[in-house]
C-alpha atoms as a PDB file:
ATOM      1  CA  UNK A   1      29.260 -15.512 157.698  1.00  0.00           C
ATOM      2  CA  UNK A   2      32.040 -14.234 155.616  1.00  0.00           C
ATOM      3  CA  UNK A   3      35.451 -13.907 155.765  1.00  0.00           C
ATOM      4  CA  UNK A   4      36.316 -10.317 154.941  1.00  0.00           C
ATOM      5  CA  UNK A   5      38.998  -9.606 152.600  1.00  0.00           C
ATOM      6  CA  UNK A   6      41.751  -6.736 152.881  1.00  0.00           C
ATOM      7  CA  UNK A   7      43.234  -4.979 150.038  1.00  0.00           C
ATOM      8  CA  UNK A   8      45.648  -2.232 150.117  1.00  0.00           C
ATOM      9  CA  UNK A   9      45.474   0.987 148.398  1.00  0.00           C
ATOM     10  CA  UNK A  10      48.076   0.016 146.491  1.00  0.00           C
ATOM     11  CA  UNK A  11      46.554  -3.504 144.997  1.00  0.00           C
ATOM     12  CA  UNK A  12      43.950  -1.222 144.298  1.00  0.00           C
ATOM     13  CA  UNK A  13      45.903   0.817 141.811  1.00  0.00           C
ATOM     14  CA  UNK A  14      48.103  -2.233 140.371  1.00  0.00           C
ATOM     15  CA  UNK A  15      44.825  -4.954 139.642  1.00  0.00           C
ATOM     16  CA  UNK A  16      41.515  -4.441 138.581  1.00  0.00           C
ATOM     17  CA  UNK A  17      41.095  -8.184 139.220  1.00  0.00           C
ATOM     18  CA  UNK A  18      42.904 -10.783 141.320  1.00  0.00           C
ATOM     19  CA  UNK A  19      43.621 -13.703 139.317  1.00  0.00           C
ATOM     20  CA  UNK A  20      45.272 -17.012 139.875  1.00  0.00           C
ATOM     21  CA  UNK A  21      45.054 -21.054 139.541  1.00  0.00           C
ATOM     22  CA  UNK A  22      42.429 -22.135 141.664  1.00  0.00           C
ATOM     23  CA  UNK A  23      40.713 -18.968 142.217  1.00  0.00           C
ATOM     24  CA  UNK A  24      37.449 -17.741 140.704  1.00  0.00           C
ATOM     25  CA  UNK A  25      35.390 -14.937 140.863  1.00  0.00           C
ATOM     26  CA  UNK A  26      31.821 -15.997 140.660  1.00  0.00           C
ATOM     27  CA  UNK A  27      30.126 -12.858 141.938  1.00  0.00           C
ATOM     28  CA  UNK A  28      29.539  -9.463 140.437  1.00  0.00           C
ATOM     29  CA  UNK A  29      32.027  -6.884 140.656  1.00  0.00           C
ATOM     30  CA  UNK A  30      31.392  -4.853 143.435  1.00  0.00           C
ATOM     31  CA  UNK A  31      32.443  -1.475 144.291  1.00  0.00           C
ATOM     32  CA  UNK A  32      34.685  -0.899 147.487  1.00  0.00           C
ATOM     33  CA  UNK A  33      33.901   2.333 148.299  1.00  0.00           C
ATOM     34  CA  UNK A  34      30.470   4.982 147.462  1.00  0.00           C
ATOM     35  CA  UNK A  35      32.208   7.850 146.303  1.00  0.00           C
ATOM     36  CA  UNK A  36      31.869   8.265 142.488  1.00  0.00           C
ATOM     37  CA  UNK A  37      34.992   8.036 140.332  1.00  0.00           C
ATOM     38  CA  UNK A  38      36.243   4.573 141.963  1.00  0.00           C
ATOM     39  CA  UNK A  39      36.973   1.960 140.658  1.00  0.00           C
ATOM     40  CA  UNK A  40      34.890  -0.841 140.868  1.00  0.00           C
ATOM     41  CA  UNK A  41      37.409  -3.821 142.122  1.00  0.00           C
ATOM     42  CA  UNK A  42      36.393  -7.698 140.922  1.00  0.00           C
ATOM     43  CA  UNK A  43      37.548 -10.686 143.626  1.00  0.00           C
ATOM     44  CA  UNK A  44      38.809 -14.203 142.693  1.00  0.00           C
ATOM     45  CA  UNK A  45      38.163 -16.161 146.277  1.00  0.00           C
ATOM     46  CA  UNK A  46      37.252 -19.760 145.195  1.00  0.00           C
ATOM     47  CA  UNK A  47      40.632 -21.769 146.049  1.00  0.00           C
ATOM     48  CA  UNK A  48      41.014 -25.552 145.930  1.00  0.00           C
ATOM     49  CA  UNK A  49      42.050 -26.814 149.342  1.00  0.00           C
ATOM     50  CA  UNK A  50      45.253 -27.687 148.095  1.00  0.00           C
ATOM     51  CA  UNK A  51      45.744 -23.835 148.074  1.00  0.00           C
ATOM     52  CA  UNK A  52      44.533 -23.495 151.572  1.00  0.00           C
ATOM     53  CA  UNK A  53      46.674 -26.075 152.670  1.00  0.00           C
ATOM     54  CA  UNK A  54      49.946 -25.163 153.958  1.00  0.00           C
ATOM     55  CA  UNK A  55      49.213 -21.378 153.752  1.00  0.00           C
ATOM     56  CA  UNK A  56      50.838 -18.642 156.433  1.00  0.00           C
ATOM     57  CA  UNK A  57      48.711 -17.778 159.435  1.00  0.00           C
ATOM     58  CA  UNK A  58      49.942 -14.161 160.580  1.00  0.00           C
ATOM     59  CA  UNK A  59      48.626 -12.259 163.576  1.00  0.00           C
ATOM     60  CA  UNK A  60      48.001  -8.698 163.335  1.00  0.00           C
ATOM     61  CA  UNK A  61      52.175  -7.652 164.345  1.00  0.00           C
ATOM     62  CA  UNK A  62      52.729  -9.350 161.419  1.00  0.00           C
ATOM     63  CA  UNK A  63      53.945 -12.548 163.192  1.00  0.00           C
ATOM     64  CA  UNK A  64      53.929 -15.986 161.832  1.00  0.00           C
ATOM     65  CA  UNK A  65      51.725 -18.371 164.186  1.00  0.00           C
ATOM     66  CA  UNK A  66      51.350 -20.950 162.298  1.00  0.00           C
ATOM     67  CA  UNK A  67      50.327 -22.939 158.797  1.00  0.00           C
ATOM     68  CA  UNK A  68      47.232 -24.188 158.104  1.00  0.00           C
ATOM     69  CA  UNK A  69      46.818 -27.835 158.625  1.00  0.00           C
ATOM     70  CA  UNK A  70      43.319 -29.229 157.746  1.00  0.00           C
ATOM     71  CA  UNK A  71      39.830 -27.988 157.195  1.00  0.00           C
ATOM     72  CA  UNK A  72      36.889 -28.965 159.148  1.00  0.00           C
ATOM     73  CA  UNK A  73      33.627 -28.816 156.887  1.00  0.00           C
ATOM     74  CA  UNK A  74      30.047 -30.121 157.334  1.00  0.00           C
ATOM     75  CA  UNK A  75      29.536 -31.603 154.194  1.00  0.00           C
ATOM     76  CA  UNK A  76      25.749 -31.704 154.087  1.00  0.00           C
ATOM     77  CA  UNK A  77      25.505 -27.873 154.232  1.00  0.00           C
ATOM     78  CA  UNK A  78      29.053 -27.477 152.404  1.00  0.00           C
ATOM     79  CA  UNK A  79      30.356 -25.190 155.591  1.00  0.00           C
ATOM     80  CA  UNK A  80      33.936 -24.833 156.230  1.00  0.00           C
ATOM     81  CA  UNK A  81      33.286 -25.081 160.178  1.00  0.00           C
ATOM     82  CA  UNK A  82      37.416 -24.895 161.360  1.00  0.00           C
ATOM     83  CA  UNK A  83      40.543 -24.509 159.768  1.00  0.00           C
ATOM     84  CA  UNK A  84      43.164 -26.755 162.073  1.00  0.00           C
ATOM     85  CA  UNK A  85      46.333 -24.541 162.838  1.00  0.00           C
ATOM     86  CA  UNK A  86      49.495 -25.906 163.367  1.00  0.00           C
ATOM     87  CA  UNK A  87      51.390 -23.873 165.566  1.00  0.00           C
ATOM     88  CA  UNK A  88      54.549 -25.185 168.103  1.00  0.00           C
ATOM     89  CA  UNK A  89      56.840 -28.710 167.401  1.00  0.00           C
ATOM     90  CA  UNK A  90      59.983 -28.721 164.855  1.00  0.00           C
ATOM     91  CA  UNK A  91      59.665 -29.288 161.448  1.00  0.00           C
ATOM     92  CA  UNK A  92      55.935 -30.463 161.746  1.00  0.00           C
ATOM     93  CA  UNK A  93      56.805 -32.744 164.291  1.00  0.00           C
ATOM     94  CA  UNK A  94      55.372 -32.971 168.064  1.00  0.00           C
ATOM     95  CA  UNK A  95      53.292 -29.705 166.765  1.00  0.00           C
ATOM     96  CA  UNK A  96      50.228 -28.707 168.330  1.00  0.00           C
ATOM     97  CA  UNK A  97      46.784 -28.258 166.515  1.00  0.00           C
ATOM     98  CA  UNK A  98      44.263 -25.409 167.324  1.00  0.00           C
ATOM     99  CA  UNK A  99      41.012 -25.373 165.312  1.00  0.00           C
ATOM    100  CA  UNK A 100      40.074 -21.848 164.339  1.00  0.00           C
ATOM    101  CA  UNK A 101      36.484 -21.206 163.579  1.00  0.00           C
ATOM    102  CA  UNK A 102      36.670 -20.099 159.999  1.00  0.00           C
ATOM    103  CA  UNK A 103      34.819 -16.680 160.522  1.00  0.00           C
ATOM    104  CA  UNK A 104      37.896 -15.514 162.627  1.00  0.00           C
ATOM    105  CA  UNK A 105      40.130 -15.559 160.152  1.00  0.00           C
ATOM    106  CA  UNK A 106      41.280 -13.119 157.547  1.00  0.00           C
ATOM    107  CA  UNK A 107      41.993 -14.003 153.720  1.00  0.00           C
ATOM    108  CA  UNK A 108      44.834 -11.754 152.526  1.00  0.00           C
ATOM    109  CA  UNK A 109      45.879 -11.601 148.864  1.00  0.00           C
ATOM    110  CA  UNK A 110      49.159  -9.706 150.070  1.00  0.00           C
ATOM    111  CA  UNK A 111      51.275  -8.499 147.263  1.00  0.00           C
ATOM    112  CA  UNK A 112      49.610  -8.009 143.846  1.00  0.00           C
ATOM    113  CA  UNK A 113      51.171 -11.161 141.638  1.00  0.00           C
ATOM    114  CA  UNK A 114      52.567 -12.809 144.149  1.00  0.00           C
ATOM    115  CA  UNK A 115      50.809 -15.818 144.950  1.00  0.00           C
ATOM    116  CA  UNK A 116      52.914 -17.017 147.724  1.00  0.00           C
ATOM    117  CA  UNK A 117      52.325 -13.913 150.042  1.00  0.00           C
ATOM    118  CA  UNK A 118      48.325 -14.960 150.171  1.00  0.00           C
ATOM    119  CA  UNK A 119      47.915 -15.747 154.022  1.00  0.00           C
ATOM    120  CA  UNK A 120      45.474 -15.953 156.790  1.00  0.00           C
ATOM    121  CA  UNK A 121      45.468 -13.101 159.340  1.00  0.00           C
ATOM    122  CA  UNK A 122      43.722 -14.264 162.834  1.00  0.00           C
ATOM    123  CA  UNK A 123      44.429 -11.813 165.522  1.00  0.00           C
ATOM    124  CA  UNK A 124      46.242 -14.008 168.275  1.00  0.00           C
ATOM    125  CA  UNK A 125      49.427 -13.692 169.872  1.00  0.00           C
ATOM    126  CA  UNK A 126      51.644 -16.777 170.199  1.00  0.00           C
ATOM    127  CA  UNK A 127      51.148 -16.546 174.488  1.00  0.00           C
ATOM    128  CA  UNK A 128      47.596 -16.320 173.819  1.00  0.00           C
ATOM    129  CA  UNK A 129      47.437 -19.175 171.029  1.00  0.00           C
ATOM    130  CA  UNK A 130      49.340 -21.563 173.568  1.00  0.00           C
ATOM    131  CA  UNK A 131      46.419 -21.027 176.523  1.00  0.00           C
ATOM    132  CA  UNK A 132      44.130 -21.843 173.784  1.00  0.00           C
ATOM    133  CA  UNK A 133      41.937 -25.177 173.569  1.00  0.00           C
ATOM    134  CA  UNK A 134      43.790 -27.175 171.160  1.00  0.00           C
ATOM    135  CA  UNK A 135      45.500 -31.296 170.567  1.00  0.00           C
ATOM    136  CA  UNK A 136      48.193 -33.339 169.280  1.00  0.00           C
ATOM    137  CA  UNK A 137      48.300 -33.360 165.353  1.00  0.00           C
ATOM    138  CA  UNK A 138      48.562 -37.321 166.129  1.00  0.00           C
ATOM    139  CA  UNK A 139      45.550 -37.259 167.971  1.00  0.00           C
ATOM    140  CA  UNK A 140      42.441 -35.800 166.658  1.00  0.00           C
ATOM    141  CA  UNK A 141      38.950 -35.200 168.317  1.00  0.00           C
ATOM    142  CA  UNK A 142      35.737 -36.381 166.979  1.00  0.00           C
ATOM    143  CA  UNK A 143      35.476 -32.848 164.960  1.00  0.00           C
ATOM    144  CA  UNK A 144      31.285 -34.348 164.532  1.00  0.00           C
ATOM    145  CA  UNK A 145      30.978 -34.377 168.289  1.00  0.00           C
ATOM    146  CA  UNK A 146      28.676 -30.918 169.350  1.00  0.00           C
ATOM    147  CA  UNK A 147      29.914 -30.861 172.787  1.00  0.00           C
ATOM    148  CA  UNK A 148      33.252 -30.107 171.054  1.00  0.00           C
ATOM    149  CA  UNK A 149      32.429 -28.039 168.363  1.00  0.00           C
ATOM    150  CA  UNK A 150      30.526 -25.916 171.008  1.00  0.00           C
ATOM    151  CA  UNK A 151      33.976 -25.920 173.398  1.00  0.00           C
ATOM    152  CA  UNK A 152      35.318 -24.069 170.377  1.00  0.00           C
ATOM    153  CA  UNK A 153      32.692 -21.841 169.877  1.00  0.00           C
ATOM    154  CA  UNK A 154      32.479 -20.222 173.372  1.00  0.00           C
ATOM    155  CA  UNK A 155      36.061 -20.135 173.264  1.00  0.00           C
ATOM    156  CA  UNK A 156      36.293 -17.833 170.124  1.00  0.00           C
ATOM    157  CA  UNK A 157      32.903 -16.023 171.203  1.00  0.00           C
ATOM    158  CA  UNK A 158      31.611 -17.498 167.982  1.00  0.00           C
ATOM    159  CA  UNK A 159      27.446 -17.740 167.690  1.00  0.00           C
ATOM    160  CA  UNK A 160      26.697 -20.809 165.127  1.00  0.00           C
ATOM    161  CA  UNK A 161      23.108 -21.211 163.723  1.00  0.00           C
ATOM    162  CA  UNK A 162      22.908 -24.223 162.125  1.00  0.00           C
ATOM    163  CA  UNK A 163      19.993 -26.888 161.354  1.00  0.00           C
ATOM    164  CA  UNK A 164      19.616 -29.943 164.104  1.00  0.00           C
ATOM    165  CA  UNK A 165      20.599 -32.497 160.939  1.00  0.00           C
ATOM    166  CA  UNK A 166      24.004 -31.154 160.682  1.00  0.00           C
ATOM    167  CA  UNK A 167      25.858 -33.413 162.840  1.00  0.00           C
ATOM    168  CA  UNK A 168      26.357 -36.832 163.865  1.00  0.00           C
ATOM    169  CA  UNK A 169      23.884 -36.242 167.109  1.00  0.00           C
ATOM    170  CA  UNK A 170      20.605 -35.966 165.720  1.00  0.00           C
ATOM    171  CA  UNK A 171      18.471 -37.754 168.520  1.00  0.00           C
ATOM    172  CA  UNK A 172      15.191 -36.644 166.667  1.00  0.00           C
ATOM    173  CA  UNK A 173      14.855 -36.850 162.732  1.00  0.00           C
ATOM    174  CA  UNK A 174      11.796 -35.719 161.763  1.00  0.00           C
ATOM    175  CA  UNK A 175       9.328 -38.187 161.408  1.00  0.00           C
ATOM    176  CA  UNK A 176       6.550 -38.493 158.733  1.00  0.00           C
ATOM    177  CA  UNK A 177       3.521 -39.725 160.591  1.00  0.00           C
ATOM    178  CA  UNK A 178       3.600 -38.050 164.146  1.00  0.00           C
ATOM    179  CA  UNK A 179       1.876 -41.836 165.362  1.00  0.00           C
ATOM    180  CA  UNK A 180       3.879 -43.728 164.406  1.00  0.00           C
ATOM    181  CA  UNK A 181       7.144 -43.928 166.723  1.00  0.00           C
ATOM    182  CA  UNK A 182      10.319 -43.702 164.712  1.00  0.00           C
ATOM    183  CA  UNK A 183      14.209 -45.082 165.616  1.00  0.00           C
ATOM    184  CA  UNK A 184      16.410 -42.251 166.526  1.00  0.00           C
ATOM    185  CA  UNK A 185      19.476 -42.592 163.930  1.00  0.00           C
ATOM    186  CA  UNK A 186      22.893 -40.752 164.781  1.00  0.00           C
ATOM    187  CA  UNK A 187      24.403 -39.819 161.469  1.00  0.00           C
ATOM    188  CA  UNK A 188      27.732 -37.834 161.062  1.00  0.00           C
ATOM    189  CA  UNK A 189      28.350 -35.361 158.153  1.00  0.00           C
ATOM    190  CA  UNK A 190      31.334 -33.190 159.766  1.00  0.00           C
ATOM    191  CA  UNK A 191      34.954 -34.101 158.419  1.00  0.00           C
ATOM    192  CA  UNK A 192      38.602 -33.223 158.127  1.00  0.00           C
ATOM    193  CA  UNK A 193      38.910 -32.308 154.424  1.00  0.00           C
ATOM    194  CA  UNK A 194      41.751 -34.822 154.476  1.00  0.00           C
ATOM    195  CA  UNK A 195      38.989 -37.444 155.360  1.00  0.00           C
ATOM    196  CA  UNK A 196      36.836 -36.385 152.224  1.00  0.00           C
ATOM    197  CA  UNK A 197      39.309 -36.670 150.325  1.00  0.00           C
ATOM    198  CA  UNK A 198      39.307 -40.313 148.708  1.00  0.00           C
ATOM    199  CA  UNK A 199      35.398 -40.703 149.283  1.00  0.00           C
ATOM    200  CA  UNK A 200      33.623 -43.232 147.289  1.00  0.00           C
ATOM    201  CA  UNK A 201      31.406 -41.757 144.745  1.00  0.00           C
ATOM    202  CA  UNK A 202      28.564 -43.510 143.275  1.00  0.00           C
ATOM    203  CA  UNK A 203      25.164 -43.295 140.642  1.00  0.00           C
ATOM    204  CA  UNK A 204      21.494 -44.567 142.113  1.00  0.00           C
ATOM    205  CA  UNK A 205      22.195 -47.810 140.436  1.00  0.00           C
ATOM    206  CA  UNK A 206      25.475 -48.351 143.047  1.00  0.00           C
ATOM    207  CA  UNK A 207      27.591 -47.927 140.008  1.00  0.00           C
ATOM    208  CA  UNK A 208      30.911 -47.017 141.064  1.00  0.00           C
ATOM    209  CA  UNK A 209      32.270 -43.706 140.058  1.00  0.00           C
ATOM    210  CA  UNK A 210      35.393 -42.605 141.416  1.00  0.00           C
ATOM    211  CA  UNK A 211      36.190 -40.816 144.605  1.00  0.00           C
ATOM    212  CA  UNK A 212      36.467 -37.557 145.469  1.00  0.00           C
ATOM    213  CA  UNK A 213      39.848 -35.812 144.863  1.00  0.00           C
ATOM    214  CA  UNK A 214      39.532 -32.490 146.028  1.00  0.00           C
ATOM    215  CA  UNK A 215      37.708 -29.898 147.357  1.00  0.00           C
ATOM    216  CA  UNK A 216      36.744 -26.120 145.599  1.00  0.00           C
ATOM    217  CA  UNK A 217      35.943 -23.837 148.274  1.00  0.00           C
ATOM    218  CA  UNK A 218      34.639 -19.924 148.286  1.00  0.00           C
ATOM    219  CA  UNK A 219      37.117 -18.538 150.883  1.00  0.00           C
ATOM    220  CA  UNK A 220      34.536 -15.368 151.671  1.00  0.00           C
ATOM    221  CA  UNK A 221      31.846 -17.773 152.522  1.00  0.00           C
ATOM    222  CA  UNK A 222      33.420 -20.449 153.720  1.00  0.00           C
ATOM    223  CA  UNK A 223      31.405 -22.769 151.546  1.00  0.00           C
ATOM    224  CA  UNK A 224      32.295 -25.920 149.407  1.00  0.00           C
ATOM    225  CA  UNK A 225      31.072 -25.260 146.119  1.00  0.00           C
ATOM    226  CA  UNK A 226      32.166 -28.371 144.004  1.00  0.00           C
ATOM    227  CA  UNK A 227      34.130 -31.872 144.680  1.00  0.00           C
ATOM    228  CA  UNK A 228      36.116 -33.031 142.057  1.00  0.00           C
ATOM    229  CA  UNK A 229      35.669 -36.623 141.036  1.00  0.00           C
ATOM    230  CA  UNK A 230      38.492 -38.572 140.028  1.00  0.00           C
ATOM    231  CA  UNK A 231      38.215 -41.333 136.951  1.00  0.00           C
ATOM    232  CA  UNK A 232      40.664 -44.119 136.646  1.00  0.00           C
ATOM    233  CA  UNK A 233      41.429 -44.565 133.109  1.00  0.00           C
ATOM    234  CA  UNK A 234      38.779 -47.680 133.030  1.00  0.00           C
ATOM    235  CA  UNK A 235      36.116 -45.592 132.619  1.00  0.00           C
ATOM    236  CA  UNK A 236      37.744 -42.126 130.543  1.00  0.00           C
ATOM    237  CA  UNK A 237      40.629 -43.770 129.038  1.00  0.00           C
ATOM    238  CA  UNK A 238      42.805 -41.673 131.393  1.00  0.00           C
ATOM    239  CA  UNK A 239      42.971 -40.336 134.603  1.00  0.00           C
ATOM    240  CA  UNK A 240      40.392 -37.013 134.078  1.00  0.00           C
ATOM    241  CA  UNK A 241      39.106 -34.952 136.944  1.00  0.00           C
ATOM    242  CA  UNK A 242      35.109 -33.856 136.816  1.00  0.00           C
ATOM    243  CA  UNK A 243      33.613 -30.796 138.818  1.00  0.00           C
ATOM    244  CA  UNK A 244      30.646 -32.245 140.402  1.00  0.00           C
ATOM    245  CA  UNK A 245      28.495 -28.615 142.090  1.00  0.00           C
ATOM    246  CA  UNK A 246      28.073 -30.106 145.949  1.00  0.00           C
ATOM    247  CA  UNK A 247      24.305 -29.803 145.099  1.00  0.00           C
ATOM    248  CA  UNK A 248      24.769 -32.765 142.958  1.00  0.00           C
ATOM    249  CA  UNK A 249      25.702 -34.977 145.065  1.00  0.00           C
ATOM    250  CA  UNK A 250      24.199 -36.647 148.485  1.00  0.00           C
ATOM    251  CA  UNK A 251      26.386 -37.716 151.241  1.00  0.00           C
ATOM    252  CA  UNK A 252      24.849 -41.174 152.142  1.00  0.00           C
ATOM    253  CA  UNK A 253      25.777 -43.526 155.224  1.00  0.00           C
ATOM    254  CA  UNK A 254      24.642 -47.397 154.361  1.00  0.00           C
ATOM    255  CA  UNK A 255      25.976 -50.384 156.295  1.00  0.00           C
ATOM    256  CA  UNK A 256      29.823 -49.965 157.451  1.00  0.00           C
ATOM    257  CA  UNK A 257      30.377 -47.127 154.099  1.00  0.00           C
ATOM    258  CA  UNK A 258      30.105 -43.173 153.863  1.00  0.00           C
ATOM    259  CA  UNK A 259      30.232 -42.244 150.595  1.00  0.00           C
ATOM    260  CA  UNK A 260      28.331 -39.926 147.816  1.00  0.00           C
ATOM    261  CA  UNK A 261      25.940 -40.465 145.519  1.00  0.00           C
ATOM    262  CA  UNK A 262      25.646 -38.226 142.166  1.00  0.00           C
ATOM    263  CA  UNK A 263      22.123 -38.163 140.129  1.00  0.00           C
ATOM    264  CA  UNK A 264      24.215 -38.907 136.687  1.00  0.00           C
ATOM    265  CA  UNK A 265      24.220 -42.339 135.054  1.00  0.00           C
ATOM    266  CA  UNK A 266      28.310 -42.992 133.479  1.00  0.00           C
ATOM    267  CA  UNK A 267      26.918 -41.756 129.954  1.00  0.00           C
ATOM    268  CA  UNK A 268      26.268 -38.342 131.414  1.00  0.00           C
ATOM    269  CA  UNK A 269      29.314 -37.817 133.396  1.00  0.00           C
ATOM    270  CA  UNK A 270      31.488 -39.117 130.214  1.00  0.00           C
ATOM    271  CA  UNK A 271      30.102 -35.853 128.669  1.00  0.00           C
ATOM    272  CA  UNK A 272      30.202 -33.830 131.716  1.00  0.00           C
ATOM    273  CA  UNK A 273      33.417 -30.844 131.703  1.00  0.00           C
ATOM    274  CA  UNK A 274      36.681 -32.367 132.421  1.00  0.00           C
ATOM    275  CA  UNK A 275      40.023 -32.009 132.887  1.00  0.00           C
ATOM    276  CA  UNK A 276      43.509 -33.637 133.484  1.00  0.00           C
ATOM    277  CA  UNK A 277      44.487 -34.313 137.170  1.00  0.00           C
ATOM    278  CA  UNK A 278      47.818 -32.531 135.926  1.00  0.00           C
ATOM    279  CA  UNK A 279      46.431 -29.491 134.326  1.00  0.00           C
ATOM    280  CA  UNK A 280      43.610 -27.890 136.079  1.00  0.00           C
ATOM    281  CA  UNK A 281      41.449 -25.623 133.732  1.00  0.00           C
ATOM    282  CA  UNK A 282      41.753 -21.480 134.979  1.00  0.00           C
ATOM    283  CA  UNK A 283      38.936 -21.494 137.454  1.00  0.00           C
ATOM    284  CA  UNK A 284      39.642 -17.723 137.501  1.00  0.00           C
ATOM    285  CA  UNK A 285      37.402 -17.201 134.475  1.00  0.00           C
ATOM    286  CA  UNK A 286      33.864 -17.352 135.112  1.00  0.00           C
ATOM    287  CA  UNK A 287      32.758 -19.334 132.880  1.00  0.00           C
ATOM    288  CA  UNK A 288      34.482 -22.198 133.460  1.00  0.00           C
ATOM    289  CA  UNK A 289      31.778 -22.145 136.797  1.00  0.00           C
ATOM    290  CA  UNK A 290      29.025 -21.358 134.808  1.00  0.00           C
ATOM    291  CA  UNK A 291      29.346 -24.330 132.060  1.00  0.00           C
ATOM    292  CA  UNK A 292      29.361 -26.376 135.520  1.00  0.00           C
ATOM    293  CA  UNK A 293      26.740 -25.184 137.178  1.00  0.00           C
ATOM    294  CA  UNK A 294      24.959 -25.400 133.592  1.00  0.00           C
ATOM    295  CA  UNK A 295      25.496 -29.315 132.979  1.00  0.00           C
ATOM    296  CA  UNK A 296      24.485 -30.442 136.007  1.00  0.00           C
ATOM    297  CA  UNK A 297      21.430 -27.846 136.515  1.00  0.00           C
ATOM    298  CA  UNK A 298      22.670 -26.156 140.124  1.00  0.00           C
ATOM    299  CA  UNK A 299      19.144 -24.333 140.527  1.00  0.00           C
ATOM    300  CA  UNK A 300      17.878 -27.404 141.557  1.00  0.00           C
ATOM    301  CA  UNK A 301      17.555 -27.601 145.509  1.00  0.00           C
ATOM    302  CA  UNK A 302      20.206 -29.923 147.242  1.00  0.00           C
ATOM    303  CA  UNK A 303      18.743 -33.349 148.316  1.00  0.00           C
ATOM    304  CA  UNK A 304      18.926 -34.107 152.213  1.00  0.00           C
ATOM    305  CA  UNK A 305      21.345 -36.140 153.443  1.00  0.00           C
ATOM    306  CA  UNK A 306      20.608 -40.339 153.563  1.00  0.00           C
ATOM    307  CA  UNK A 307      20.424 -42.176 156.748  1.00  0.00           C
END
């Protein structure tokens, strides 16, 4: 489901086109309203969670009610479940943590050119926010556990439709030969962004890769759309960043390790797009996505997660 987006009359008159380091718009421009004579208005909403991080929450008054804390994303279907709000405590400290389903919230660009008015809006009052479910930022729930995802859910009114492989509870993987009984396996592939972060990456031949260093996320969708794989200067001769599309990679659980593996043998990904850790490209322009999606052929379907 997507987020919806507001944008005053007045951004409306002042940018054509919303523009900004770690932003991209990877969709047509569409037109806001029918009537002839408008102007069609193009949308950069793909932020790296490093934007999302950190940023305002506001209620409807206006009010702050907190900062956004972590993410909560399924990584097999690349859905931003949660956002974790920090709300209460001084300076950080002895705050409480709500998680938010994503669809409730609002993505506002707020002043044209000013990056640091972009906030969330989620309509809550501070009374209301502190009757709400939510836990010590010290001590977090199992975020793959149903039962809680599902306490969040009916709290929020929030209808999820989601495949039964999508969390660690899978009591019945589909079996290939109805006859033959098969082990149930329980397999978890919900996280805290913060989690992801750091991941192991590897090739088919258990080559080691990197790990993952951050996430790029569509904002109106809610949906991961590329990890970006950190290189020690070993392999690159200096510490480069790769876009890897999330359909290029399978999230794979084998003895004691989660980690990713990536269809690309070291060759390829030498010649894959990079960039320095320090000086992300402008994901604002489009093709910078395209020449991604390109190299590592993103029209392929996404392979299913290992057990």
């Amino acid at each position: 489901m997507r987020t919806l987006i507001k944008l005053s009359v007045a951004s409306f008159a002042l940018a054509g086109l919303f523009a900004f380091s770690g932003a991209w718009a990877d969709e047509p421009t569409a037109a806001q309203s029918g009537a002839k004579g408008d102007a069609d208005v193009a949308i950069a909403h793909t932020l790296r969670t490093a934007d999302i991080i950190g940023l305002p929450v506001k209620n409807k008054n206006h009010e702050d009610v907190g900062k956004i804390n972590d993410l909560v994303i399924d990584m097999k279907s690349g859905e931003v479940r949660y956002a974790a709000l920090s709300f209460g405590g001084v300076a950080g400290i002895g705050s409480k943590l709500f998680a938010i389903p994503w669809q409730n919230m609002t993505f506002m660009y707020g002043e044209p050119n000013k990056a640091n008015s972009r906030h969330f809006m989620f309509d809550v009052s501070k009374e209301q926010l502190e009757n709400a479910p939510g836990f010590d930022s010290s001590r977090w729930p199992n975020v793959a556990d149903p039962t809680w995802s599902a306490s969040i859910d009916k709290h929020y009114k929030v209808e999820r439709h989601t495949a039964n492989t999508n969390n660690a509870n899978n009591p019945n993987p589909t079996t290939t030969n109805t006859n033959e009984p098969r082990q149930a396996v329980a397999y978890e592939t919900v996280f805290r962004a913060s989690q992801i972060k750091g991941m192991d990456v590897r090739n088919k031949e258990n080559q080691d890769l990197g790990s993952i260093d951050e996430l790029v996320i569509d904002v109106t969708k809610g949906h991961v759309k590329y990890v970006a794989l950190s290189f020690g200067s070993w392999f690159t001769g200096g510490n480069k960043l790769f876009a890897l599309p999330l359909s290029a990679c399978t999230l794979t659980h084998a003895n004691d390790k989660t980690y990713f593996v990536v269809n690309a043998s070291q060759e390829s990904l030498r010649n894959a797009p990079g960039f320095e850790k320090s000086h992300w490209p402008n994901t604002a322009d489009p093709n910078w996505g395209k020449s991604i999606d390109s190299y590592y052929e993103r029209s392929a379907q996404r392979p299913a997660t290992r057990q």
